[in-house]
Protein backbone atom coordinates (compact mmCIF):
# COMPACT_ATOMS: atom_id res chain seq x y z
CA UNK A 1 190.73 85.08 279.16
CA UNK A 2 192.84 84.69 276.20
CA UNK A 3 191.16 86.33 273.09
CA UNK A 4 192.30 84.98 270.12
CA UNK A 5 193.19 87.43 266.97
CA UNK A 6 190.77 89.54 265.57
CA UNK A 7 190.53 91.92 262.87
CA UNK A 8 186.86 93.63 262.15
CA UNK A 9 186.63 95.54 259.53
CA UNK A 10 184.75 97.42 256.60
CA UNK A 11 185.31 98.19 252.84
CA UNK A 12 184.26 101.83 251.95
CA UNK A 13 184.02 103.49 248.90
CA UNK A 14 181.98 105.31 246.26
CA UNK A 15 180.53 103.20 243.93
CA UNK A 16 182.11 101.37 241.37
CA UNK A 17 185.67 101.97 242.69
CA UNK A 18 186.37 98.10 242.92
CA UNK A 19 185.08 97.46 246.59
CA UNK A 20 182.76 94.39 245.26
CA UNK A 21 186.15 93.09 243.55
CA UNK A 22 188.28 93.52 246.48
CA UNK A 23 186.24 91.82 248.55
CA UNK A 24 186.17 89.03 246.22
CA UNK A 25 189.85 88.61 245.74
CA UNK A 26 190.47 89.26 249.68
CA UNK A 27 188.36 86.33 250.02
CA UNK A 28 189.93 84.26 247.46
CA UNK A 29 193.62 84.72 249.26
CA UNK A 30 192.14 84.32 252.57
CA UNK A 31 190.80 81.17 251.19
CA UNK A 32 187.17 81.17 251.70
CA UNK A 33 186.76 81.05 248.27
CA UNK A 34 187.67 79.09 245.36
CA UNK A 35 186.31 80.63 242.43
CA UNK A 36 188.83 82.29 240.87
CA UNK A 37 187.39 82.97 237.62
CA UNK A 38 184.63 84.34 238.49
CA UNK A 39 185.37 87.97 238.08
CA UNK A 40 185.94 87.13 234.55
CA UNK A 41 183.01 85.38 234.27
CA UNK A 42 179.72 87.07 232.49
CA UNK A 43 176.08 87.46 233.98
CA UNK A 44 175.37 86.72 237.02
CA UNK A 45 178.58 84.68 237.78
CA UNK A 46 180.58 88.11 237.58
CA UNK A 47 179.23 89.72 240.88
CA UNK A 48 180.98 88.61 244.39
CA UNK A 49 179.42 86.67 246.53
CA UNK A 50 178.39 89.38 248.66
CA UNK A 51 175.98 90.73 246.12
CA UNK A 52 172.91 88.30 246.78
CA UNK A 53 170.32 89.97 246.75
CA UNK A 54 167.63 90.55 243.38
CA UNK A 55 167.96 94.33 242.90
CA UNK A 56 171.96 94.26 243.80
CA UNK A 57 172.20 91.39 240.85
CA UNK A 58 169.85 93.88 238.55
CA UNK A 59 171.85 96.88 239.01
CA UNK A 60 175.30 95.27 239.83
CA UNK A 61 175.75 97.16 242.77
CA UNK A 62 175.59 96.76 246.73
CA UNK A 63 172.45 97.74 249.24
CA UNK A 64 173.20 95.97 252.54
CA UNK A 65 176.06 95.12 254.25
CA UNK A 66 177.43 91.71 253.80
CA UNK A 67 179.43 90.00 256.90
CA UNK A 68 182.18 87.56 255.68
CA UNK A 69 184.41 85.91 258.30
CA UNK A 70 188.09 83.75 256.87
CA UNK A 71 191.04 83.05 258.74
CA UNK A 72 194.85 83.57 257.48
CA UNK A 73 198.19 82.93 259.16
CA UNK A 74 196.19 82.40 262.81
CA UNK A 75 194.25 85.32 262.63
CA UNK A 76 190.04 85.68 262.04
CA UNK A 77 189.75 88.62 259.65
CA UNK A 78 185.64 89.41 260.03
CA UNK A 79 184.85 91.32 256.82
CA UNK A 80 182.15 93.87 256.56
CA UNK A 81 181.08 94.56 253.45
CA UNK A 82 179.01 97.93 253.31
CA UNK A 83 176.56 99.56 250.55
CA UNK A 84 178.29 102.01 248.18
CA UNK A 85 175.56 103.71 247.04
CA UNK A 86 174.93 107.43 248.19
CA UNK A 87 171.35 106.58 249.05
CA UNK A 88 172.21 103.87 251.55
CA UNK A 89 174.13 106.09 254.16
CA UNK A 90 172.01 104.89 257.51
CA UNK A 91 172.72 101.30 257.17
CA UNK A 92 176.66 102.22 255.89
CA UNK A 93 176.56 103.91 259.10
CA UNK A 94 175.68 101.08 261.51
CA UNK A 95 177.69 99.00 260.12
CA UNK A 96 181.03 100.76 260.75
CA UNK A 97 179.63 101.37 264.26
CA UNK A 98 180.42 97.28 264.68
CA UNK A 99 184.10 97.47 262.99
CA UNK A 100 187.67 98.70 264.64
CA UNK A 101 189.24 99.54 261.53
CA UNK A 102 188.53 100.18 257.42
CA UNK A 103 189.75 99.82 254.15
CA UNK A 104 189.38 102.63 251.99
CA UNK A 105 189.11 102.10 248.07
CA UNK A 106 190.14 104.67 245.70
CA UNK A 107 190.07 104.82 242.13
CA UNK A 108 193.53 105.54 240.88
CA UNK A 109 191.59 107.75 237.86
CA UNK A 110 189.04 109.48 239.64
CA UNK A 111 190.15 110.21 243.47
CA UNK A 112 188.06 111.22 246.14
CA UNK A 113 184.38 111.26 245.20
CA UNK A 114 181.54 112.34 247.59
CA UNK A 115 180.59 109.32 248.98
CA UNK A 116 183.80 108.24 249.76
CA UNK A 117 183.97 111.58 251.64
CA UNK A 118 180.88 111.42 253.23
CA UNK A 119 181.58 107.60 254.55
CA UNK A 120 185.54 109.23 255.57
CA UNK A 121 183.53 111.56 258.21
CA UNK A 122 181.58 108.30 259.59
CA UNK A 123 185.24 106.76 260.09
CA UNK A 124 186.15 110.08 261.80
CA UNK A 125 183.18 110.71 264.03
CA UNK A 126 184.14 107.12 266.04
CA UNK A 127 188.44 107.41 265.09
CA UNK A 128 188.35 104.42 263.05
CA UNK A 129 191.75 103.74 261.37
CA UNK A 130 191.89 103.63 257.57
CA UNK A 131 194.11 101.97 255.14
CA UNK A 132 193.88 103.43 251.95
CA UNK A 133 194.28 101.39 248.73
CA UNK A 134 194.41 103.53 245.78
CA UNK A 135 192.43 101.06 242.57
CA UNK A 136 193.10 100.07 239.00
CA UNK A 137 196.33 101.51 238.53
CA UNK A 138 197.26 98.61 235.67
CA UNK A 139 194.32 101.54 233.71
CA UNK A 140 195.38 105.14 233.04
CA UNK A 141 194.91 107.67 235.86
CA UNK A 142 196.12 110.41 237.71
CA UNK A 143 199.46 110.40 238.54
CA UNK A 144 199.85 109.05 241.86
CA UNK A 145 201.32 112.00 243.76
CA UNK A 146 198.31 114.24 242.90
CA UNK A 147 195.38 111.18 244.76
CA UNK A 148 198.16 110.99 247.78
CA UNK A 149 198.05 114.92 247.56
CA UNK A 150 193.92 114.79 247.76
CA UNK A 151 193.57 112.24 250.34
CA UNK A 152 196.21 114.35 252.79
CA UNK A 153 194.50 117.83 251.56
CA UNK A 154 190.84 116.31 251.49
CA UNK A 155 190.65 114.25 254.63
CA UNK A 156 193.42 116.00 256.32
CA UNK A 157 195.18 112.96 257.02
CA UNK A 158 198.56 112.26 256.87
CA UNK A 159 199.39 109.58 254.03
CA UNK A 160 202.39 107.56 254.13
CA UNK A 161 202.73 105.75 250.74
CA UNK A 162 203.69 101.85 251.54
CA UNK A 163 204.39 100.60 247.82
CA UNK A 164 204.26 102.51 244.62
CA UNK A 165 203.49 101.62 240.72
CA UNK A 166 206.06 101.66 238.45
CA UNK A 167 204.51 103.50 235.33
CA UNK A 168 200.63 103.28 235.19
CA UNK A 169 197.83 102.58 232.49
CA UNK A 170 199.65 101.23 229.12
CA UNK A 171 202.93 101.97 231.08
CA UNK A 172 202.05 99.79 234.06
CA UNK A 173 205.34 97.52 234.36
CA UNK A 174 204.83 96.30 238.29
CA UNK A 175 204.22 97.56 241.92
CA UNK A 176 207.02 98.07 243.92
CA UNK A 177 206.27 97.50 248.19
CA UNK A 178 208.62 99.88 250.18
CA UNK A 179 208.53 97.77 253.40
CA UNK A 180 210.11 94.61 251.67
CA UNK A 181 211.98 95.59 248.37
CA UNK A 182 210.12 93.54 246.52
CA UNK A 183 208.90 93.83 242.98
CA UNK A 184 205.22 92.49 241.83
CA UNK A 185 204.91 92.44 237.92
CA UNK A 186 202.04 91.54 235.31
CA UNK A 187 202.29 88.16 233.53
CA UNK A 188 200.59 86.40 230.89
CA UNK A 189 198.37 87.74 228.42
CA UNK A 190 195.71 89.26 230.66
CA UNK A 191 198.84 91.02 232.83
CA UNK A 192 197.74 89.38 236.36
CA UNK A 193 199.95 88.85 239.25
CA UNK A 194 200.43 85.51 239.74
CA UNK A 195 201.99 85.39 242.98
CA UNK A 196 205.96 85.71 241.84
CA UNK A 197 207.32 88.57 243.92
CA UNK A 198 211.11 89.54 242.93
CA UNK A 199 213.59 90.77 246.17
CA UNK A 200 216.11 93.33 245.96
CA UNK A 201 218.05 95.17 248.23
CA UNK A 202 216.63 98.40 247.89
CA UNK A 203 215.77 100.64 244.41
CA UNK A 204 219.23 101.38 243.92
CA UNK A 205 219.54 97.51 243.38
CA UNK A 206 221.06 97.21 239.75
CA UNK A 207 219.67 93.81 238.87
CA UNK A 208 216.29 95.71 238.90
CA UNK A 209 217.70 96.94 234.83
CA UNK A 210 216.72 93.34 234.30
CA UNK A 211 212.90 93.27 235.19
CA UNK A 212 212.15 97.65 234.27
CA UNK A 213 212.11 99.36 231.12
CA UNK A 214 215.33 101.95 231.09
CA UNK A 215 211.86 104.53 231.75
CA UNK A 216 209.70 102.88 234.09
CA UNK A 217 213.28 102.23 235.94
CA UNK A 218 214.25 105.81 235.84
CA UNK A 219 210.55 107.38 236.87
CA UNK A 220 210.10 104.78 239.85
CA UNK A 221 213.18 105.93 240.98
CA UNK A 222 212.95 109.08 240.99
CA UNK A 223 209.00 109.15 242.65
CA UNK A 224 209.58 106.63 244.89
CA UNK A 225 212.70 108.89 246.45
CA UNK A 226 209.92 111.80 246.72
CA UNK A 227 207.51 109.73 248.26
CA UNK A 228 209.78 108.13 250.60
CA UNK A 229 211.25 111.90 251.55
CA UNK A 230 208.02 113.98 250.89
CA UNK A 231 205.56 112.23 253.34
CA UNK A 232 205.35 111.37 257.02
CA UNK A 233 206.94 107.86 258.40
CA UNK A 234 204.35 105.18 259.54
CA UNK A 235 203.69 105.70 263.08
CA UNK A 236 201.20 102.45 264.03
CA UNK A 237 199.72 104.87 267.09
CA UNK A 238 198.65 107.63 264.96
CA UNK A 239 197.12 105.55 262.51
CA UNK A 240 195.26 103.55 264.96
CA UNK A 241 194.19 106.78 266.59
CA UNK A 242 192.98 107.30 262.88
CA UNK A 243 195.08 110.70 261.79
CA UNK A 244 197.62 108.91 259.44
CA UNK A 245 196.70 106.52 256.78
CA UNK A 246 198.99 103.95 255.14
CA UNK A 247 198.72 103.63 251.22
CA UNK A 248 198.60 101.07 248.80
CA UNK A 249 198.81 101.33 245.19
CA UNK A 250 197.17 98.10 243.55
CA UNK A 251 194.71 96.45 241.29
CA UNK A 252 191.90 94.20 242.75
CA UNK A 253 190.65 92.80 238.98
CA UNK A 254 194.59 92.16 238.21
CA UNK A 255 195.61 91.07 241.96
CA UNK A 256 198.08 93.62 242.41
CA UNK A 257 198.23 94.27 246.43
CA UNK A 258 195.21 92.30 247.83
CA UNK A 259 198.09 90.43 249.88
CA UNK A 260 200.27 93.51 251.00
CA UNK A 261 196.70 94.94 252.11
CA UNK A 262 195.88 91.36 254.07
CA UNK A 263 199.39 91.29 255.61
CA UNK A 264 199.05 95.36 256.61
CA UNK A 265 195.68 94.47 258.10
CA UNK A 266 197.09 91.58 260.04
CA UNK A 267 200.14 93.76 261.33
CA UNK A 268 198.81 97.08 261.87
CA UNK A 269 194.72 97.35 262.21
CA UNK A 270 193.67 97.14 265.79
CA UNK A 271 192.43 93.94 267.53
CA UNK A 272 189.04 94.54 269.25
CA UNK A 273 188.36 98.02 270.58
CA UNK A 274 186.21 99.10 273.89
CA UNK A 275 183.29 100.35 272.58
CA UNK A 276 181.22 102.96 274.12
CA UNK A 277 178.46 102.13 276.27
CA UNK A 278 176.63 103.30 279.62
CA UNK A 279 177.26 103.39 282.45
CA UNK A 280 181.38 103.08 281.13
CA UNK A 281 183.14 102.14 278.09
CA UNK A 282 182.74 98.06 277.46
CA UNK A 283 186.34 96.45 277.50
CA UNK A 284 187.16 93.64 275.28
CA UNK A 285 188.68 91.64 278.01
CA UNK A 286 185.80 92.18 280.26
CA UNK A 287 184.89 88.67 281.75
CA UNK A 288 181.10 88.11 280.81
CA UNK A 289 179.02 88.55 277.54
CA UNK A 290 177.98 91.74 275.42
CA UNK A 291 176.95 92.91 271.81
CA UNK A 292 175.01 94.81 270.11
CA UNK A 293 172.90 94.15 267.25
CA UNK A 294 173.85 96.53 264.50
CA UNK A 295 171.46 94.81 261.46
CA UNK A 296 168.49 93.00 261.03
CA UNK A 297 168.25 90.93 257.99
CA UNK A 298 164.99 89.06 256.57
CA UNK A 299 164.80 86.62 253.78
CA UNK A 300 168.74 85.74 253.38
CA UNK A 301 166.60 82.60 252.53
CA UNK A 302 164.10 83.04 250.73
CA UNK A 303 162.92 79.74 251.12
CA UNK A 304 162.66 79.65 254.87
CA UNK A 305 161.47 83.53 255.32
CA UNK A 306 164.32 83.38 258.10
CA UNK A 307 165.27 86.46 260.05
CA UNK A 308 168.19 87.28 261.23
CA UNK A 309 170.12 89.81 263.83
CA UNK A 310 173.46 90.33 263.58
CA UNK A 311 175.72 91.03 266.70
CA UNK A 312 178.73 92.67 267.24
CA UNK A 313 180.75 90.61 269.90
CA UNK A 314 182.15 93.27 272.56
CA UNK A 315 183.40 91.20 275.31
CA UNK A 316 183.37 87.66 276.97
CA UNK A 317 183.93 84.27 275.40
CA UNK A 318 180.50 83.47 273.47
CA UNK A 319 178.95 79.40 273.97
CA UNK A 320 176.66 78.31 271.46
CA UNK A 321 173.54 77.83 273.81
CA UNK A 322 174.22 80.26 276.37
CA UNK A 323 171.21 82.69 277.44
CA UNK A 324 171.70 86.67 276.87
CA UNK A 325 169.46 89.64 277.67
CA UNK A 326 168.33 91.77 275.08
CA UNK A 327 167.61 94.97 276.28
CA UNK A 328 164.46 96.04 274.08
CA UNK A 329 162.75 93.09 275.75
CA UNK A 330 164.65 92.45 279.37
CA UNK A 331 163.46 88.64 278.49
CA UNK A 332 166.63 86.12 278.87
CA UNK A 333 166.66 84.52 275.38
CA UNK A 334 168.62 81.08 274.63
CA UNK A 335 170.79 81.16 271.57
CA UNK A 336 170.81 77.96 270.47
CA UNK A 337 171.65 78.34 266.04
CA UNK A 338 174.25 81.64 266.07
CA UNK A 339 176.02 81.62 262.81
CA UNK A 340 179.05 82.39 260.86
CA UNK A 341 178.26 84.28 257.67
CA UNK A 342 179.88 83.67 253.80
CA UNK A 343 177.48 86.18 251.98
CA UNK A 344 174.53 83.27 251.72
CA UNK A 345 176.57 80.56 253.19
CA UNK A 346 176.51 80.14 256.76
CA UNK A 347 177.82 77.65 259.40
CA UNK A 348 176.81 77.28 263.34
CA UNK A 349 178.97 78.79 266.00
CA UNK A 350 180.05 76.71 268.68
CA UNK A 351 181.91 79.73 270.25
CA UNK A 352 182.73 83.43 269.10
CA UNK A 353 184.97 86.07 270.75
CA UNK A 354 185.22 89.81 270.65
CA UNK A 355 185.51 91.37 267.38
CA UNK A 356 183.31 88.39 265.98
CA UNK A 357 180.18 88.98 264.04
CA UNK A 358 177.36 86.70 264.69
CA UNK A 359 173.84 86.26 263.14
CA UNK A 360 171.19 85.18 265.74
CA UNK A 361 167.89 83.89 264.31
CA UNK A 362 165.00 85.17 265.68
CA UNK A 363 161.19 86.01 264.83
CA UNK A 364 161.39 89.91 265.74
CA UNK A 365 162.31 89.81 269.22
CA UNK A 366 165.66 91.22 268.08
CA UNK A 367 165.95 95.10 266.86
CA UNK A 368 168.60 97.26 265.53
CA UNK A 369 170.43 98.77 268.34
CA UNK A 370 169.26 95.96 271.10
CA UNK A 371 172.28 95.38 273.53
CA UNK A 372 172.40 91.59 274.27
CA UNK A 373 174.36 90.43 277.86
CA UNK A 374 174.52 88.24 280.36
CA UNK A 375 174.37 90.45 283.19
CA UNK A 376 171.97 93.02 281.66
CA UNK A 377 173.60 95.99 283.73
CA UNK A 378 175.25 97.69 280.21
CA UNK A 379 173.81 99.53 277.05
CA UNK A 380 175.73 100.09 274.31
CA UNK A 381 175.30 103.76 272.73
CA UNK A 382 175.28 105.97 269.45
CA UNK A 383 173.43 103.65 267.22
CA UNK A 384 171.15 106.24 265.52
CA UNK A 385 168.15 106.76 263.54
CA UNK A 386 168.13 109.27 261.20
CA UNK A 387 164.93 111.54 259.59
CA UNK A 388 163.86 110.85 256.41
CA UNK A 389 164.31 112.63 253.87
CA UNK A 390 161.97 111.24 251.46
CA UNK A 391 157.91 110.42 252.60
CA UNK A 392 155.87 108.53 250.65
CA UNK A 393 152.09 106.98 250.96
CA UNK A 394 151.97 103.47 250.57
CA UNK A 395 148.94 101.88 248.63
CA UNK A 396 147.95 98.45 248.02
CA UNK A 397 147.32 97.38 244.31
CA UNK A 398 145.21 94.44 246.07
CA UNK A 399 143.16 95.68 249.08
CA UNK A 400 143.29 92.55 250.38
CA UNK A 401 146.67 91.83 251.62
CA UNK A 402 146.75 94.78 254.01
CA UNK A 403 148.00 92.37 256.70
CA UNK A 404 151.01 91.14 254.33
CA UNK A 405 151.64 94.96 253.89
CA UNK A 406 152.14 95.61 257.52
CA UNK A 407 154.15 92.53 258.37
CA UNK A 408 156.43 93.65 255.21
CA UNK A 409 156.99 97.01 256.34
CA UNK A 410 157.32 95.65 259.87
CA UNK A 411 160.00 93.44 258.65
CA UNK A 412 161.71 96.11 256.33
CA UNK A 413 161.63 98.84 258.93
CA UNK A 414 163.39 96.41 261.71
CA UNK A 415 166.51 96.13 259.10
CA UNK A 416 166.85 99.65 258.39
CA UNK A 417 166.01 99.28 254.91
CA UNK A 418 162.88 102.52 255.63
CA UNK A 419 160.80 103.77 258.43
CA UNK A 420 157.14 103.43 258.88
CA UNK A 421 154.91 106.09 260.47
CA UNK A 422 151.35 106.02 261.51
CA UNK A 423 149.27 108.53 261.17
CA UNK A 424 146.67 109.42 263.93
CA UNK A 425 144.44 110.89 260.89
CA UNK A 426 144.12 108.87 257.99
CA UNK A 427 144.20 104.78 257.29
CA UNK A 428 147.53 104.76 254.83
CA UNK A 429 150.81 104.31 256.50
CA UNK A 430 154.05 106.96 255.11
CA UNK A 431 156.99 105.34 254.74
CA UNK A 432 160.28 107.00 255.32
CA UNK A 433 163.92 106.98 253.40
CA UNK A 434 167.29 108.97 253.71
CA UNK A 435 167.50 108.19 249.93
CA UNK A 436 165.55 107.11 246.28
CA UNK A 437 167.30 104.20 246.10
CA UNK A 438 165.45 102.66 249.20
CA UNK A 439 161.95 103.34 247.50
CA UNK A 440 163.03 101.06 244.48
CA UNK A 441 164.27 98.61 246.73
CA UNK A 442 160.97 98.62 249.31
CA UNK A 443 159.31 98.10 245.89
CA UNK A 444 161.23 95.48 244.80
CA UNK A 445 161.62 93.41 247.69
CA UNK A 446 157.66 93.74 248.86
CA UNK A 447 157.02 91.93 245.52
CA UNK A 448 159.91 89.39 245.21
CA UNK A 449 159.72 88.28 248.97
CA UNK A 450 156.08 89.00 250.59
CA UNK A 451 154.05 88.81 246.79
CA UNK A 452 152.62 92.18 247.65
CA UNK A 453 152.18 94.73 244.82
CA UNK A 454 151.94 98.39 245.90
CA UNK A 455 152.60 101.47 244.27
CA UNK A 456 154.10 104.63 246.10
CA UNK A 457 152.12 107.96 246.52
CA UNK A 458 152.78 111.48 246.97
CA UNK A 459 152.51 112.08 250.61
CA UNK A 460 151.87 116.22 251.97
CA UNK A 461 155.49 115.90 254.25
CA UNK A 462 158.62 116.55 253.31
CA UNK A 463 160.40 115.41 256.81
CA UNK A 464 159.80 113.48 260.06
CA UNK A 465 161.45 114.84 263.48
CA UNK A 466 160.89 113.35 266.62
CA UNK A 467 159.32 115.08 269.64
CA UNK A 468 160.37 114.76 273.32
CA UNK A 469 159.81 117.15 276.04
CA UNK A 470 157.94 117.61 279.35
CA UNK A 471 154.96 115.47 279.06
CA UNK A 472 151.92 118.12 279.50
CA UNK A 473 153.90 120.51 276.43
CA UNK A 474 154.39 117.17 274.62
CA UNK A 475 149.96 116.44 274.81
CA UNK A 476 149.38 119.91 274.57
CA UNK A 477 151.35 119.48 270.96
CA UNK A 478 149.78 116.69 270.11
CA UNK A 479 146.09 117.91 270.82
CA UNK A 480 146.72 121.30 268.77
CA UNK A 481 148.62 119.31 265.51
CA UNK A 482 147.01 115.87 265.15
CA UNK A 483 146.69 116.45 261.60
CA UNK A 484 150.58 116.39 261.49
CA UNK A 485 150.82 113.59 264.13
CA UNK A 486 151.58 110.03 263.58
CA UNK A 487 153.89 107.42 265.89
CA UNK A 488 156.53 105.22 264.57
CA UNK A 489 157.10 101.30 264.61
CA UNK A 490 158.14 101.95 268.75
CA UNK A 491 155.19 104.50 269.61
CA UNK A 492 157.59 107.33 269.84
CA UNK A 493 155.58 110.68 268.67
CA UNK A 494 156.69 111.85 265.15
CA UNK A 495 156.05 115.24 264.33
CA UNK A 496 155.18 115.42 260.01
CA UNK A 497 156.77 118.68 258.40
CA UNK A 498 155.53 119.76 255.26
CA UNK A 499 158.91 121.51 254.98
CA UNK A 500 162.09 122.65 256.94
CA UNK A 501 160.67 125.99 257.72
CA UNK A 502 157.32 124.22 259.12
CA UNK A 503 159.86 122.88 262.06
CA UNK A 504 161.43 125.59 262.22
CA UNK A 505 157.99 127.68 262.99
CA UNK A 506 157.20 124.58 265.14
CA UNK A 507 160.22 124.61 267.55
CA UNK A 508 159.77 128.69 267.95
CA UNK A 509 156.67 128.01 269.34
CA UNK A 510 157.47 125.23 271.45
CA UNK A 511 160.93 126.09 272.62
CA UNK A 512 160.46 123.52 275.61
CA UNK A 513 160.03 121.11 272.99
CA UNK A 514 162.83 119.41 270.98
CA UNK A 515 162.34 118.43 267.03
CA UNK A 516 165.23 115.59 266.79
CA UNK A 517 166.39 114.77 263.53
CA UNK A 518 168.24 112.12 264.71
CA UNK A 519 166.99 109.01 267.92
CA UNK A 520 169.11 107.00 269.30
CA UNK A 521 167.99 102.85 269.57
C-alpha cells in the first residue's frame, strides 16, 4: 500500500506565547481558512477557530485540544492543537501521544517558561522531534543569541538557527532565511509581510545596502556569521530522533515565518511513525486497520449533544463503513459517519490513512485509550491516567437532577476533562483534577451543556492512588479501610489519601500492595 503524505503534529507552548495565532495563520496559508482579518478583529471574532468552546472564549485561552486537518503542495498536514494552560497537562499529554512531530512556540521576550518545559519533557519521554519557532520578534526582546542559548542549555538540545531577524522590536527591519538567501521585510502601515520575499546570493550580497539600514545591515551580518559558525549543522536524523532542533525566528500576528515553518514541516518532520503497542511495535505500512482513541469529546454541538472519539490512524487504509474492534468492548462496531475536523467544522471521511486523525461518533461505547482494529490481536500502550491532585465533593443545588449529574460526570470523565470516584461510604461522588482550572471548567460546562447547577465541596482527601496486588491482600485492604475506599468510572479500587504521608504509611504496611499514581487505559 501506498500511503500518501502525512504530517501529524502539535503546537506547544506556555500560554500566551502566540500558539492560538499560529495556528490561525498556519491555517490561513494552508488554505483552510479565509478570514484573514480576523486576528485584528475585536470580541469574539479575535480568537482562532480552534477556541470554541464558552470558558476558552471567556478567558481567551485554550482547554482541549483542537484537531485541524489542510492540505499544501500534496501533502495532509493534521494539526493538533493542544491546551496551554499549566492546569491542563493530562489531556496535553494524550494528545502528543497521537502526533510524530511538534512545533514549539517561544516568545522572543520571555524564553522558556515552565510549561513550555514541562510539555518539552512529554516530547522527550516518546522522542518526538521539535521545531522551534522563536515569537513576536517585530516587539522588543531578548536578543536572539541568549533564547538559542536557553533552549540548547535548558532542553539540552542542539539548536541550529534556520533564519535570523535583522534588528528586533522598533529596530525590526526583516527576517533573513539561511537555507534560501532570501530577505522577508515589513510593509505597509501595520509592518506585515505580505508575501514579497527578496533573493540574494548570500549576506555578503551588496544589493542587500538597498533594502537594510547601514545598522541593521552591519548587526545581521555580523550575528548571522556567529550563528552560522557557533551552532551545530542540520542533521534531519538527529532531529527526527528528537536531539537537535531547527529554529525559526518569526512573527505569527505580523506573518513573518508561518511559511518557512510549513515548508520545514513538509521537508523535514517525519511521515507516520510505528507506534508502540503489544505484542510488537504497530508499523505504518502494516496491511490491516489500527488506532487508538486518544480523546473523547461531548457537545462539539451543542445542539445535537453529539459525542465524539477521536482516533489516531496507525496503520492500514481506512473505508468509511468498514467494521473495527474496540478493545474496551471486543464488540465489532460499523463506522459508518468518521469525520474530518476544522475546529467546529467537520466533513465525512470516505477514507483516511496513517497519520490521519478521525472523529468517530458514538454514544459511550468509545473510551480514551480504546485500541480500534480489524483483527483485534494488537493494543496500543502508554496512554495514562494520572492521580489527582485536587478532590472535591460534588453537590447538587437541585436534588433533583441527580441522574443529569451522573450522566455529566460520566460524560466529562470519558474526555479527560476530571475523574469521578465512588465512595463505598457515603452518597456524594469526589471528583478528581491534576489542576484548578478543570474545577472552573466542570463548573462551567455542567451548567452551559447539561443545565445542572452544583457547587464544589471540601472533600477529607488530598490524593487518589490506585491499588493492585494479589487478590486476598487486595480484600483484606479493602475490608480494614472502607472508609478510604471508593472505585472509579471502570470499577478499579481507588485508595483515598488524606495526604502523601497517609500512602506512604499505607504502602509500608502493605508492601505486597502497589499505590499507582499513574493507570494505564
Amino acid at each position: 500500500m501506498t500511503i500518501p503524505s502525512r504530517r501529524t503534529f502539535a503546537i506547544i507552548s506556555h500560554p500566551d506565547a502566540g500558539k492560538t495565532t499560529l495556528t490561525e495563520k498556519l491555517l490561513l496559508e494552508g488554505g483552510a481558512i479565509h478570514l484573514a482579518g480576523e486576528v485584528k478583529a475585536r470580541g469574539a471574532n479575535r480568537r482562532a477557530r480552534s477556541d470554541w468552546m464558552k470558558i476558552e472564549q471567556q478567558r481567551g485561552i485554550s482547554v482541549t485540544s483542537s484537531v485541524m486537518t489542510f492540505e499544501r503542495d500534496g501533502i495532509t498536514f493534521n494539526l493538533l492543537d493542544t491546551p496551554g494552560h499549566e492546569d491542563f497537562s493530562e489531556d496535553t499529554y494524550r494528545t502528543l501521544t497521537a502526533v510524530d512531530s511538534a512545533v514549539m512556540v517561544i516568545d522572543a521576550a520571555k524564553g522558556i517558561e515552565p510549561q513550555t518545559r514541562k510539555l518539552f519533557e512529554v516530547c522527550r519521554m516518546r522522542n518526538v522531534p521539535i521545531i522551534t519557532f522563536i515569537n513576536k520578534v517585530d516587539r522588543e526582546g531578548r536578543d536572539p543569541f541568549e533564547t538559542i542559548d536557553e533552549v540548547a542549555d535548558a532542553l539540552a538540545l542542539d539548536v541550529v538557527p534556520m533564519s535570523w531577524p535583522a534588528g528586533m522590536g522598533g529596530e525590526f527591519e526583516g527576517i533573513y532565511d539561511f537555507a534560501t538567501n532570501r530577505l522577508m521585510q515589513p510593509t505597509g502601515p501595520s509592518k506585515e509581510f505580505e508575501g514579497a520575499r527578496h533573493q540574494f546570493t548570500g549576506l555578503d550580497d551588496a544589493t542587500l545596502a538597498a533594502r537594510l539600514s547601514p545598522r541593521a545591515l552591519a548587526r545581521l551580518r555580523e550575528e548571522a556569521e556567529l550563528a552560522q559558525g557557533g551552532y551545530s549543522g542540520f542533521d534531519l536524523a538527529a532531529y527526527r530522533h528528537g536531539d537537535l532542533t531547527p529554529a525559526y525566528f518569526g512573527s505569527a500576528l505580523k506573518k513573518f515565518g508561518v511559511t518557512e515553518l510549513i515548508d520545514a514541516l513538509a521537508a523535514y518532520a517525519p511521515p507516520p511513525r510505528p507506534q508502540p503497542a503489544e505484542p510488537a511495535p504497530v508499523e505504518p505500512e502494516r496491511a490491516d486497520v489500527t488506532g487508538f482513541i486518544f480523546k473523547v469529546q461531548a457537545n462539539m454541538d451543542p445542539q445535537h449533544r453529539d459525542r465524539i472519539a477521536f482516533m489516531r490512524l496507525c496503520s492500514g487504509k481506512f473505508r468509511r463503513g468498514m467494521k473495527l474492534t474496540p478493545s474496551g468492548s471486543g464488540k465489532p462496531i460499523a463506522v459508518h459517519s468518521p469525520i474530518l475536523f476544522f475546529a467546529q467544522d467537520r466533513e465525512i471521511a470516505d477514507e483516511a490513512y496513517p497519520g490521519d486523525i478521525i472523529g468517530i461518533p458514538n454514544h459511550g461505547t468509545l473510551r480514551v485509550g480504546d485500541t480500534l482494529s480489524e483483527r483485534a490481536d494488537v493494543r496500543f500502550t502508554g496512554l495514562p491516567n494520572f492521580a489527582p491532585e485536587i478532590l472535591r465533593r460534588v453537590a447538587l443545588k437541585d436534588p433533583t437532577k441527580t441522574k443529569q449529574l451522573r450522566k455529566a460526570l460520566d460524560d466529562l470523565s470519558e474526555e479527560g476533562v476530571i475523574q469521578v470516584f465512588y465512595p463505598e461510604f457515603g452518597s456524594q461522588w469526589i471528583v478528581g483534577v491534576v489542576g484548578q482550572l478543570q474545577l472552573e471548567v466542570l463548573i462551567s460546562r455542567l451548567e452551559a451543556e447539561y443545565k445542572v447547577e452544583a457547587v464544589l465541596e471540601a472533600s477529607p482527601f488530598d490524593t487518589a492512588r490506585w491499588i493492585a496486588g494479589p487478590d486476598a491482600a487486595v480484600k483484606s485492604f479493602i475490608e480494614f479501610n472502607r472508609s478510604s475506599l471508593a472505585t472509579d468510572r471502570d470499577g478499579n479500587h481507588v485508595f483515598l489519601a488524606k495526604s502523601a504521608w497517609d500512602v506512604g504509611y499505607q504502602q509500608e504496611r502493605h508492601p505486597d500492595l502497589t499505590f499507582s499514581a499513574t493507570r494505564e487505559r
